[in-house]
Protein backbone atom coordinates (compact mmCIF):
# COMPACT_ATOMS: atom_id res chain seq x y z
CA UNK A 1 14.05 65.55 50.25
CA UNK A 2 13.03 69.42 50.12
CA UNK A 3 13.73 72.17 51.89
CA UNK A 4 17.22 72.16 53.74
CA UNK A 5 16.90 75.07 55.57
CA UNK A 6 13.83 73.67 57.46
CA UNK A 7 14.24 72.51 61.15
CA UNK A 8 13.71 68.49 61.31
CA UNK A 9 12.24 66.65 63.91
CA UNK A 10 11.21 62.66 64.54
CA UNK A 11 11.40 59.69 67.41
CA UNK A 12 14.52 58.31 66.82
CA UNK A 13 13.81 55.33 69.00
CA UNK A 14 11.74 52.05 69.25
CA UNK A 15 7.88 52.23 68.95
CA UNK A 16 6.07 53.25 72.13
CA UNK A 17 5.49 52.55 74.91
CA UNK A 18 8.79 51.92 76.07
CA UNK A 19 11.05 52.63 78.84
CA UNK A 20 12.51 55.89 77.20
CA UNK A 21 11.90 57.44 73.99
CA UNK A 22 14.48 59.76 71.98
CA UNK A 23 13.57 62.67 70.37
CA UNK A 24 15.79 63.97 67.51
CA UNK A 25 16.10 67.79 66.48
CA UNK A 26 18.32 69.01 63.82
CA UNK A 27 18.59 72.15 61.81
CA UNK A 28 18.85 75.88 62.25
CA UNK A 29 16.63 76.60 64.48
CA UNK A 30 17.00 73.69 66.90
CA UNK A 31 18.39 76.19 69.89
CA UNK A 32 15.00 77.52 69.51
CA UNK A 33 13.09 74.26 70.05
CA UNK A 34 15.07 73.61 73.51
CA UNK A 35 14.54 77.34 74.72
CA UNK A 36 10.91 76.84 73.95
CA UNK A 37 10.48 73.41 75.71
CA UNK A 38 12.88 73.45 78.67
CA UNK A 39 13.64 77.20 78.62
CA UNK A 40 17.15 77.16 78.39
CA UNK A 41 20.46 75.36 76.38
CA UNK A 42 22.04 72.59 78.15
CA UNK A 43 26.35 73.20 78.08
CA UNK A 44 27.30 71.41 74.61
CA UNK A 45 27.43 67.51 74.64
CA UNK A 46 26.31 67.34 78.72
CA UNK A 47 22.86 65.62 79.72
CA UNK A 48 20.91 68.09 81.61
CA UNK A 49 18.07 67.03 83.37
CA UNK A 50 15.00 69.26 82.48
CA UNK A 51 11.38 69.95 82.63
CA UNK A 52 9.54 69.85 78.78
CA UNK A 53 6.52 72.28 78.70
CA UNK A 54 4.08 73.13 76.13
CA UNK A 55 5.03 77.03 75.51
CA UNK A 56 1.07 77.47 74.33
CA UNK A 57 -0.38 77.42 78.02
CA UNK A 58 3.20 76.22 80.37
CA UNK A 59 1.75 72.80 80.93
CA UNK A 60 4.38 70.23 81.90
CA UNK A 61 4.66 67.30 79.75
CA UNK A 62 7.54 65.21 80.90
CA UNK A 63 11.00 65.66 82.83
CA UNK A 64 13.56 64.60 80.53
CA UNK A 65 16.84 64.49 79.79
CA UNK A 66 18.08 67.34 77.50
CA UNK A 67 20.99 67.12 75.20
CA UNK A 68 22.34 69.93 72.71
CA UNK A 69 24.84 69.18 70.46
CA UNK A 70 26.21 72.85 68.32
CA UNK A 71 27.40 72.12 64.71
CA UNK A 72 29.68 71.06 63.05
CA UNK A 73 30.43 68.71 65.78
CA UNK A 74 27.56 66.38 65.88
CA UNK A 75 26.08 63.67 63.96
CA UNK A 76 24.48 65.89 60.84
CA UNK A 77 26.83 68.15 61.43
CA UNK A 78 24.67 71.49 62.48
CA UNK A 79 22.92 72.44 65.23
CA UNK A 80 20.98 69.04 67.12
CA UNK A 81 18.90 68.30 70.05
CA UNK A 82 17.74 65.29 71.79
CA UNK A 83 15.15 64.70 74.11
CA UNK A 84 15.39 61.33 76.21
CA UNK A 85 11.43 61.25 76.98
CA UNK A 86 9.57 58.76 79.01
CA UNK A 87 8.65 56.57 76.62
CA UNK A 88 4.22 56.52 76.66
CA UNK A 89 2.60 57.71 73.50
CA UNK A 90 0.58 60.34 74.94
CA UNK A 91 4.51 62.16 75.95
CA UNK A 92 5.81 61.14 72.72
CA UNK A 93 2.70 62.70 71.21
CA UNK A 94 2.51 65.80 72.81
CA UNK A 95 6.32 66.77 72.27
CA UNK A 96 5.85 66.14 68.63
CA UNK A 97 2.39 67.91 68.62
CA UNK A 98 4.08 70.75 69.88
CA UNK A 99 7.52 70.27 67.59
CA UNK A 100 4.93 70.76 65.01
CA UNK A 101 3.66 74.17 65.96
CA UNK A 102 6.95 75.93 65.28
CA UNK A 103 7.62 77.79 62.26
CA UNK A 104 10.08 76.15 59.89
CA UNK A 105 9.79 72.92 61.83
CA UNK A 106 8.52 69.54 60.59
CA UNK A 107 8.43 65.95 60.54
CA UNK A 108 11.41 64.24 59.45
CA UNK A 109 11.56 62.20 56.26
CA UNK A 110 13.03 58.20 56.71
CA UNK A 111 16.52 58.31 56.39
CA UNK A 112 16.81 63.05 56.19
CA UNK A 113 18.91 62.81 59.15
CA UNK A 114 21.38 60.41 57.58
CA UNK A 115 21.39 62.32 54.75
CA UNK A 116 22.18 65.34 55.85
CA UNK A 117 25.16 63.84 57.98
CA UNK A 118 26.04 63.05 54.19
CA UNK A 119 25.20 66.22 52.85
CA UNK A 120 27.35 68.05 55.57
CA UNK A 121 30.38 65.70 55.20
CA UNK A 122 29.82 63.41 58.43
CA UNK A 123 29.34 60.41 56.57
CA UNK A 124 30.54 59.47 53.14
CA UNK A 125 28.40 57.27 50.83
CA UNK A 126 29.91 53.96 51.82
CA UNK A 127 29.71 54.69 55.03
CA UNK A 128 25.18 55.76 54.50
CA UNK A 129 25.00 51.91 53.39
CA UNK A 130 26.92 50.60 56.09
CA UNK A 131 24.65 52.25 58.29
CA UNK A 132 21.78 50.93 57.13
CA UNK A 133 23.04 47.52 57.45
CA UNK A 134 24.07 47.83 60.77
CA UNK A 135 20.55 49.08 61.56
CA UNK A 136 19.49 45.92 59.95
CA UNK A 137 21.91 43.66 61.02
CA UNK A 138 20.55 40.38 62.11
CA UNK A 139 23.69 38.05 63.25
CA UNK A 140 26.82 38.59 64.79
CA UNK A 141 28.73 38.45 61.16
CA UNK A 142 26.33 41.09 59.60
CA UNK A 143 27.03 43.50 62.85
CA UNK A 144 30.77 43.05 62.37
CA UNK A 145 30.59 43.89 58.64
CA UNK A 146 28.62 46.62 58.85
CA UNK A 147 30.93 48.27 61.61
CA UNK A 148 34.01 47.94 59.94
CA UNK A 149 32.39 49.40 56.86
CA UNK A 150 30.63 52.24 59.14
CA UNK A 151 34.41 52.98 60.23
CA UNK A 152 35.48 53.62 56.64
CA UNK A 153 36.72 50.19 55.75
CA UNK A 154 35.93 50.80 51.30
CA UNK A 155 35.60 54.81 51.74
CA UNK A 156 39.23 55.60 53.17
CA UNK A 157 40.35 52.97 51.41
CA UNK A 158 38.59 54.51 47.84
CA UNK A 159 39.87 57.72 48.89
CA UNK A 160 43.75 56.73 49.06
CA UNK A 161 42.99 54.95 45.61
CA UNK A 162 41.06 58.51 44.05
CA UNK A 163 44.26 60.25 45.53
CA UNK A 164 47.09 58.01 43.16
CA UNK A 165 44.58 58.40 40.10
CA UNK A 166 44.31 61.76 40.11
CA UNK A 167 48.42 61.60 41.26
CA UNK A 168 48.79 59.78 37.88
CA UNK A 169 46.12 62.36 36.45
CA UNK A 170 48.32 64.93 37.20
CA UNK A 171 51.38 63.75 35.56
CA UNK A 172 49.55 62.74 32.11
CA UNK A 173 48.03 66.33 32.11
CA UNK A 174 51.34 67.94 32.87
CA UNK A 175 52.89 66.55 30.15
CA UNK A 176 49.87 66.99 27.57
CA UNK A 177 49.54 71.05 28.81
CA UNK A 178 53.14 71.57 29.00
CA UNK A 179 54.74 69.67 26.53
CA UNK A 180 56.79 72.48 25.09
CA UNK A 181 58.29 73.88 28.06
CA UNK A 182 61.52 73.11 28.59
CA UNK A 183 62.04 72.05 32.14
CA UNK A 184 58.92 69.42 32.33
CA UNK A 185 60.72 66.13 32.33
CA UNK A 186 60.16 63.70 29.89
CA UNK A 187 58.38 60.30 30.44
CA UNK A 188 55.59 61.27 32.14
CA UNK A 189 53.58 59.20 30.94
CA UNK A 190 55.20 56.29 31.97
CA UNK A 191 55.62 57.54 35.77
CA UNK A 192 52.16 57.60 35.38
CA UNK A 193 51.64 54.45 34.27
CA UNK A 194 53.61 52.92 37.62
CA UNK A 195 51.16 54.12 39.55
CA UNK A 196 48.01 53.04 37.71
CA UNK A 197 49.16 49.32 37.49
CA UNK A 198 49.68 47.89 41.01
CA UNK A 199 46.45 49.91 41.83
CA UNK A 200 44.70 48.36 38.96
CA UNK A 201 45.41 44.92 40.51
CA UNK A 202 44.57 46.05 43.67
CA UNK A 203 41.10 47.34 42.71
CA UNK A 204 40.42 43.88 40.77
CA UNK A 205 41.51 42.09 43.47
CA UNK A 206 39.08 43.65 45.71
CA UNK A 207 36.27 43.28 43.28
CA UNK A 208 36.82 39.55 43.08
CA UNK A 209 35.71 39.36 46.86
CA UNK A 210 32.47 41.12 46.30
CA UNK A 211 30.18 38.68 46.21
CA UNK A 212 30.98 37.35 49.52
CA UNK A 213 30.44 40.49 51.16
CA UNK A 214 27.16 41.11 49.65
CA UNK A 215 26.29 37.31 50.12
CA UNK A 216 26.93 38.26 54.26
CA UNK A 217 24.28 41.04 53.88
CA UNK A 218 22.05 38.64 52.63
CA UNK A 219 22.64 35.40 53.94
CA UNK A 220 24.09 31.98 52.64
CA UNK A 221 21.55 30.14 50.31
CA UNK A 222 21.02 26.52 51.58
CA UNK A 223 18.38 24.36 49.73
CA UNK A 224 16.89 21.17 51.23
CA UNK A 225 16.13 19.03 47.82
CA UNK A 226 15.44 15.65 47.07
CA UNK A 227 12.51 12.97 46.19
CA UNK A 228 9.00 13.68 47.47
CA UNK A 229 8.23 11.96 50.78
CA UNK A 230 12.26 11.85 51.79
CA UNK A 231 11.41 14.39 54.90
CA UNK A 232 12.30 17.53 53.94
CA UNK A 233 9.95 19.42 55.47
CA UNK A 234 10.07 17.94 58.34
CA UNK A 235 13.80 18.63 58.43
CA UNK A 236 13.44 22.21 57.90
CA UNK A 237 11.20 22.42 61.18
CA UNK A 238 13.74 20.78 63.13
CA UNK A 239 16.30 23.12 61.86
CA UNK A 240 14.39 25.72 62.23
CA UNK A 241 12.94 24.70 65.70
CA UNK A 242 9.40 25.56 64.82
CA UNK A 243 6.36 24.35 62.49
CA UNK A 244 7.54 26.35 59.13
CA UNK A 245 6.47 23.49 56.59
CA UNK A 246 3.75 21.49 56.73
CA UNK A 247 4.20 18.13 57.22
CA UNK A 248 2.30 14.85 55.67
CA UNK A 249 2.58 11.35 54.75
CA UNK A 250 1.50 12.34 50.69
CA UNK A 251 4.23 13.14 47.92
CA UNK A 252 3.80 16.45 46.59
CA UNK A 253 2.65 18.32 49.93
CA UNK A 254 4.67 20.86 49.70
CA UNK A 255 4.11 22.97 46.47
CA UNK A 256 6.33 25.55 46.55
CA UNK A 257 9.37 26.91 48.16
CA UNK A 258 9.57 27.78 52.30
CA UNK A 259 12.19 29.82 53.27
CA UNK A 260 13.41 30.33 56.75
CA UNK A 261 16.02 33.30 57.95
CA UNK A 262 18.40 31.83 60.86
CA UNK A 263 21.12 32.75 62.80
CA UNK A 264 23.27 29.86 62.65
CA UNK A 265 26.16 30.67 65.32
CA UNK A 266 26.37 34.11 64.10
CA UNK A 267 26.01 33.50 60.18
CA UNK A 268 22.79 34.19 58.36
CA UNK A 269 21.68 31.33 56.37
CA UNK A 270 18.69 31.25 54.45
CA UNK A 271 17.33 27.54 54.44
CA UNK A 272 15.06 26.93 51.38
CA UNK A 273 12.26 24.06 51.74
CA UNK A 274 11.99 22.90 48.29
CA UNK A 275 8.87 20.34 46.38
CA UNK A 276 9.81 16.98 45.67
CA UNK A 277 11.96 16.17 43.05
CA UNK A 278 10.53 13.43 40.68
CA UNK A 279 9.38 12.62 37.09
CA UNK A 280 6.65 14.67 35.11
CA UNK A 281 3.52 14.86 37.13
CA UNK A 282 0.01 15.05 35.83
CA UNK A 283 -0.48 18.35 38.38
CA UNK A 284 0.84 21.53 36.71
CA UNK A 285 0.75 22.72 39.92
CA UNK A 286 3.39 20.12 41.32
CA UNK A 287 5.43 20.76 38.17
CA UNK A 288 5.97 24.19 39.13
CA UNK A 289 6.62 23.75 41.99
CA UNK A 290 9.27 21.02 40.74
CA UNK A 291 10.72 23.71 37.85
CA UNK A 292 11.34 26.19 41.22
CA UNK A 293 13.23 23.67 43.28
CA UNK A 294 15.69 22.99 40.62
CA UNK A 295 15.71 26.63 40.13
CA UNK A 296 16.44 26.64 43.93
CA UNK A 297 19.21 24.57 44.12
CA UNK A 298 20.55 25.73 41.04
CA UNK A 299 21.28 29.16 42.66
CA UNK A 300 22.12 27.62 46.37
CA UNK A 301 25.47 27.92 47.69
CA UNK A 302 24.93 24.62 48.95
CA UNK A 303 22.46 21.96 48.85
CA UNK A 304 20.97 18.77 51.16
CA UNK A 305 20.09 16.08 48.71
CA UNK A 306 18.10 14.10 51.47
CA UNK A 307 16.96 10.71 50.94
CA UNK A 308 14.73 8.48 52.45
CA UNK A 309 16.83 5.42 54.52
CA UNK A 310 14.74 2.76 54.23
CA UNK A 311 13.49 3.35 50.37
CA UNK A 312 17.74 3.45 49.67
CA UNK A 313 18.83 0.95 51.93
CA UNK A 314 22.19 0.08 49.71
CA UNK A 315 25.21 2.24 49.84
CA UNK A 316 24.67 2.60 45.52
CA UNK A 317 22.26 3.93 45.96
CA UNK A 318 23.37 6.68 48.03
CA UNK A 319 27.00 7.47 45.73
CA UNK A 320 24.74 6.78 42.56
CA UNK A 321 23.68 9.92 40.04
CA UNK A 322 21.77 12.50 42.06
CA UNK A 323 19.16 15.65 40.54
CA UNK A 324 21.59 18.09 38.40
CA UNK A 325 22.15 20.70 40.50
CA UNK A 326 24.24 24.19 40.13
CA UNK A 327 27.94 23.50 39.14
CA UNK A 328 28.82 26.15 41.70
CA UNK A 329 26.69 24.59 44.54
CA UNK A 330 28.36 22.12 47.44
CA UNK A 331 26.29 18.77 47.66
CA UNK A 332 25.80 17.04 50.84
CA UNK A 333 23.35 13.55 51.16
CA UNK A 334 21.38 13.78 54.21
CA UNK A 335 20.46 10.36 54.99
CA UNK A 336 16.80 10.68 56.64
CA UNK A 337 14.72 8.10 58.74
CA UNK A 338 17.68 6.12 59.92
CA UNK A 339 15.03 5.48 63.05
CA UNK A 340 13.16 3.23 60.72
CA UNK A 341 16.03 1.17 59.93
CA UNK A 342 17.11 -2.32 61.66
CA UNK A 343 21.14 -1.37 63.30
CA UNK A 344 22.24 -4.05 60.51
CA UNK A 345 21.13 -1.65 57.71
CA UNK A 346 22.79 1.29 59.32
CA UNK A 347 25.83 0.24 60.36
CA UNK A 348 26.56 -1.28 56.69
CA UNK A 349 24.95 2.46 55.06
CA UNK A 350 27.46 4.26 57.55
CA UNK A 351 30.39 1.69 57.16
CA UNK A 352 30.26 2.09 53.39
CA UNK A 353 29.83 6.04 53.47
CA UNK A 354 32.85 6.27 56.80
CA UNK A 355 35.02 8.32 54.15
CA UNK A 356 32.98 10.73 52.85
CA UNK A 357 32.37 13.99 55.00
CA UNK A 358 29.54 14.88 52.64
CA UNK A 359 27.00 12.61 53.86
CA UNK A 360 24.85 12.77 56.62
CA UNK A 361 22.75 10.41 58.90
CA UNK A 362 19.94 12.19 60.73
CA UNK A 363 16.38 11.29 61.96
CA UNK A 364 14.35 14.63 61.49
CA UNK A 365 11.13 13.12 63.30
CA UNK A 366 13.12 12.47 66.88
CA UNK A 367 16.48 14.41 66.20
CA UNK A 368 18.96 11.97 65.59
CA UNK A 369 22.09 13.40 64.56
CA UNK A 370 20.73 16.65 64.01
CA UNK A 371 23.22 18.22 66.32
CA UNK A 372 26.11 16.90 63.93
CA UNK A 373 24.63 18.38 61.28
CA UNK A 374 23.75 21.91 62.38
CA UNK A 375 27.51 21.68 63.36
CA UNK A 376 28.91 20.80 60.04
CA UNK A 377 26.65 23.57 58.89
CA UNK A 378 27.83 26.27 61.00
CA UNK A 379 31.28 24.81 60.07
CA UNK A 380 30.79 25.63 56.14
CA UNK A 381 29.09 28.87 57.06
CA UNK A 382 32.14 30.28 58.76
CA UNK A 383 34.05 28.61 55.77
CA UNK A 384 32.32 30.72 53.10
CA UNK A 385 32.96 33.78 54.53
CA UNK A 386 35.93 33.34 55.99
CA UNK A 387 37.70 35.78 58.68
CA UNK A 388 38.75 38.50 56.82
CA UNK A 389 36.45 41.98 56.32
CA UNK A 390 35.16 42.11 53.24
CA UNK A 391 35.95 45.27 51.37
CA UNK A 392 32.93 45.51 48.47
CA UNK A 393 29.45 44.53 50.15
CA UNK A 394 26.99 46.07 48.24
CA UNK A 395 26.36 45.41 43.99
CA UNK A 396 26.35 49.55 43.63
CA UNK A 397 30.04 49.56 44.85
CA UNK A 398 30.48 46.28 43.04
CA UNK A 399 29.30 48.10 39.74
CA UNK A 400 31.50 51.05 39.76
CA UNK A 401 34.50 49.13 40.81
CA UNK A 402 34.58 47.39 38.05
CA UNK A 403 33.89 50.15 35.77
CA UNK A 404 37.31 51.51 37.79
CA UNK A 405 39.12 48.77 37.38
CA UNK A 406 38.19 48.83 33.24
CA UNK A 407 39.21 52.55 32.81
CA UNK A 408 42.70 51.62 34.84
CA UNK A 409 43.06 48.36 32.99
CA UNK A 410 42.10 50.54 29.71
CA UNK A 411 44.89 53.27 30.72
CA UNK A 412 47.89 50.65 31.02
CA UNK A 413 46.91 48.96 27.26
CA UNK A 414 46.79 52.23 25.87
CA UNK A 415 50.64 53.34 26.78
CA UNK A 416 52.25 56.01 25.24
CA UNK A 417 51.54 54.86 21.71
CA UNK A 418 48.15 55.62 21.91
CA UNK A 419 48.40 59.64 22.47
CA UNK A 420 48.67 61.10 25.98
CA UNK A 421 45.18 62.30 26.30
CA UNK A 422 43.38 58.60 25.78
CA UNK A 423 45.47 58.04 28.87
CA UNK A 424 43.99 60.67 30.90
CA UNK A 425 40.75 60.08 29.84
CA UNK A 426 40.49 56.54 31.14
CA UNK A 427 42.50 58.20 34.22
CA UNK A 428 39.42 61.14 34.58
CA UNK A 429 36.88 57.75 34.04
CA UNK A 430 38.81 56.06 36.99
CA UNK A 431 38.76 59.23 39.33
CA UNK A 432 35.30 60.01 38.52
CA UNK A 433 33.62 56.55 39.54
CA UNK A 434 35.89 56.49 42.87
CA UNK A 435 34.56 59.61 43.60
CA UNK A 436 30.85 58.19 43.23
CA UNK A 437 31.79 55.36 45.16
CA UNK A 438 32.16 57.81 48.03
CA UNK A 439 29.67 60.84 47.05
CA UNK A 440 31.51 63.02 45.99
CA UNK A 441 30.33 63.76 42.38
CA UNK A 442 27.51 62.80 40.38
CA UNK A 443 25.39 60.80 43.02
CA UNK A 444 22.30 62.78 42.64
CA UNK A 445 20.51 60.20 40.50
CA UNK A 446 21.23 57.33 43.31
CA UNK A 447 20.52 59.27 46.97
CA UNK A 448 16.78 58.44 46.87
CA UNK A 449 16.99 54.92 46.28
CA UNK A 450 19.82 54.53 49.02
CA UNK A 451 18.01 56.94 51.28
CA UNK A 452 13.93 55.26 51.04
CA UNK A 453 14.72 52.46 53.07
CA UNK A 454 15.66 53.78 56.26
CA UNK A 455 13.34 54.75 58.68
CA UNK A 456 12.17 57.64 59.72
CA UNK A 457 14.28 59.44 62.36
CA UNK A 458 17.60 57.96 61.23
């Protein structure tokens, strides 16, 4: 993103047409845009209604709402206008025509408002991403991550953690720079020291809890596996409530894997349709699509085995050696078709099973214990994630954590017997990659990739 001293513009709101549409200013010359289009500057941070005219010939495009917001104090942190617009295209259109006209004015790039909120200290980096996720938020969970982050959950948090390395820092240095003057106290080194090994737990600890806050951005992994013609797909649908697989009476229909995003009480939960599991088949087709579903479930956080009621029909062959699945993955057995049963059969499958909270008796054609199911679903989602905020959500904070949590590992082995300044140098290491964590030096290489995936006028 070039040219910082240019005057940004862009709808910041949904598509048009809509009921209203918001039109974002921000930059240097952003007093000018409002004297140009309403003829005058609102009182800071006060809606003003106003009439928006093209300045070329004083035609009236819209009445509007007209806010002005002088920096530092507003969201990029210099001078920004809004425009609250009717929302048709042709208004929309003609204010940006118009927008366009101006010297030093242009279009904004997707995410240059963001990133100059960054660039002018509004926003640190943790906060960008949580941003972006809350714009992208899908469920309840997600929304409530994101805003916690957005509030400075991991940056104040990194911040108070850069602030005792470079306290520890400090100490090291003092006694490496001053070592022969009389009145610097001896033991520095180990005063140092102190301090870098409860926060060197602390850090690790927090790192251990990553990957459920980064498996919350993108959902929990369930895979529907088992034996071809055992009504998977047909379960998916019903979980899904809509025709996402396609359903028929021949093994080896479905080919390869369906996935479906839902919002299961709030979680996201990404349900994985998955071919038939069975021996070799002469179709190298179907054994692709066989090597994927035990690829699937292999990398599931948790996975229905279903099974087909009436081709079991004996409680052995229920508790009896399943597919290998991932170690890490839960198991359940979804008992389907228990509508084609006699009451005999099922009452002996369920009597036998009574104990065992993994296994499931549904009908996925009419619905049968479907509602149970979903339940116990929802129940594990909340499970996995727990209560508690997750502090790391994202693998780039995830990475440089852990390169933290090395350097301060790397400082308390080395001691004093190693020489002072290997000390500070894993200290420097440690302050350094908490101060990427945030932005604050050497993110250069790392602000387009964050930045290219939001959209434009954010």
């Amino acid at each position: 993103m070039s040219h910082i001293n240019d005057t940004i513009f862009a709808l910041s709101s949904g598509r048009p047409p809509a009921a209203i549409a918001v039109v974002r200013i921000s930059g240097p010359h952003s007093r000018v845009a409002l004297e140009k289009l309403i003829g005058r500057i609102p009182e800071p941070r006060k809606a003003a209604l106003a009439r928006v005219r093209d300045p070329e010939n004083g035609e009236m495009i819209d009445e509007a709402l007209a806010l002005w917001f002088p920096g530092p104090r507003s969201e990029t942190g210099e001078d920004t206008a809004e425009l609250q617009l009717h929302g048709g295209r042709a208004v929309v259109a003609a204010v940006l025509t118009v927008l366009g006209k101006f010297d030093g004015f242009r279009l904004a790039e997707p995410g240059e408002f963001t990133r100059r909120a960054f660039e002018n200290g509004q926003l640190d980096l943790t906060q960008v991403e949580a941003l972006a996720d809350l714009v992208s938020a899908e469920t309840q969970a997600q929304r409530r991550q994101a805003f916690q982050q957005l509030r400075g959950l991991l940056g104040n948090r990194a911040e108070l953690w850069r602030r005792r390395v470079i306290e520890a820092q400090a100490l090291v240095e003092a006694g490496i720079d001053f070592s022969d003057e009389g009145d610097v106290p001896q033991g520095l080194v180990t005063r140092a020291l102190r301090i870098v090994g409860p926060l060197a737990a602390e850090i690790t600890q927090a790192v251990a809890g990553a990957g459920r806050g980064e498996r919350l951005r993108e959902g929990l992994c369930v895979a529907i596996a088992g034996p071809p013609n055992a009504g998977k797909s047909t379960l998916l649908n019903r979980i899904a409530g809509r025709e996402a697989a396609i359903v028929s009476p021949y093994a080896g229909t479905t080919r390869d894997l369906i996935e479906v995003h839902l919002d299961l009480h709030g979680y996201p939960v990404n349900l994985l349709d998955t071919a038939g599991v069975r021996e070799a088949s002469e179709d190298p087709v179907e054994r692709e699509g066989i090597r994927r579903a035990r690829e699937a479930t292999g990398r599931a956080d948790l996975v229905l085995w279903v099974v087909d009621a009436e081709a079991s029909g004996t409680v052995g062959s229920l508790t009896g050696p399943l597919e290998p699945i991932g170690a890490e993955a839960a198991r359940w057995v979804v008992v389907n078709k228990i509508d084609l049963i006699d009451v005999q059969t099922g009452a002996k499958l369920k009597k036998g099973l009574a104990d065992s909270s993994d296994v499931h008796f549904v009908s996925a054609a009419n619905g049968q214990g479907l509602d149970i199911l979903i339940a116990s679903l929802a129940r594990f989602a909340a499970g996995f994630f727990t209560s508690e905020p997750a502090l790391v959500t994202r693998q780039r904070q995830h990475t440089i954590l852990l390169e933290v949590a090395d350097a301060l590992a790397r400082a308390c082995a080395s001691g004093e017997g190693a020489g002072d300044e290997l000390v500070a140098e894993h200290l420097r290491r440690a302050a350094t990659g908490l101060g990427r964590l945030t932005g604050r030096v050497d993110v250069e290489e790392i602000l387009d990739v964050i930045f290219r995936d939001f959209c434009v006028g954010k």
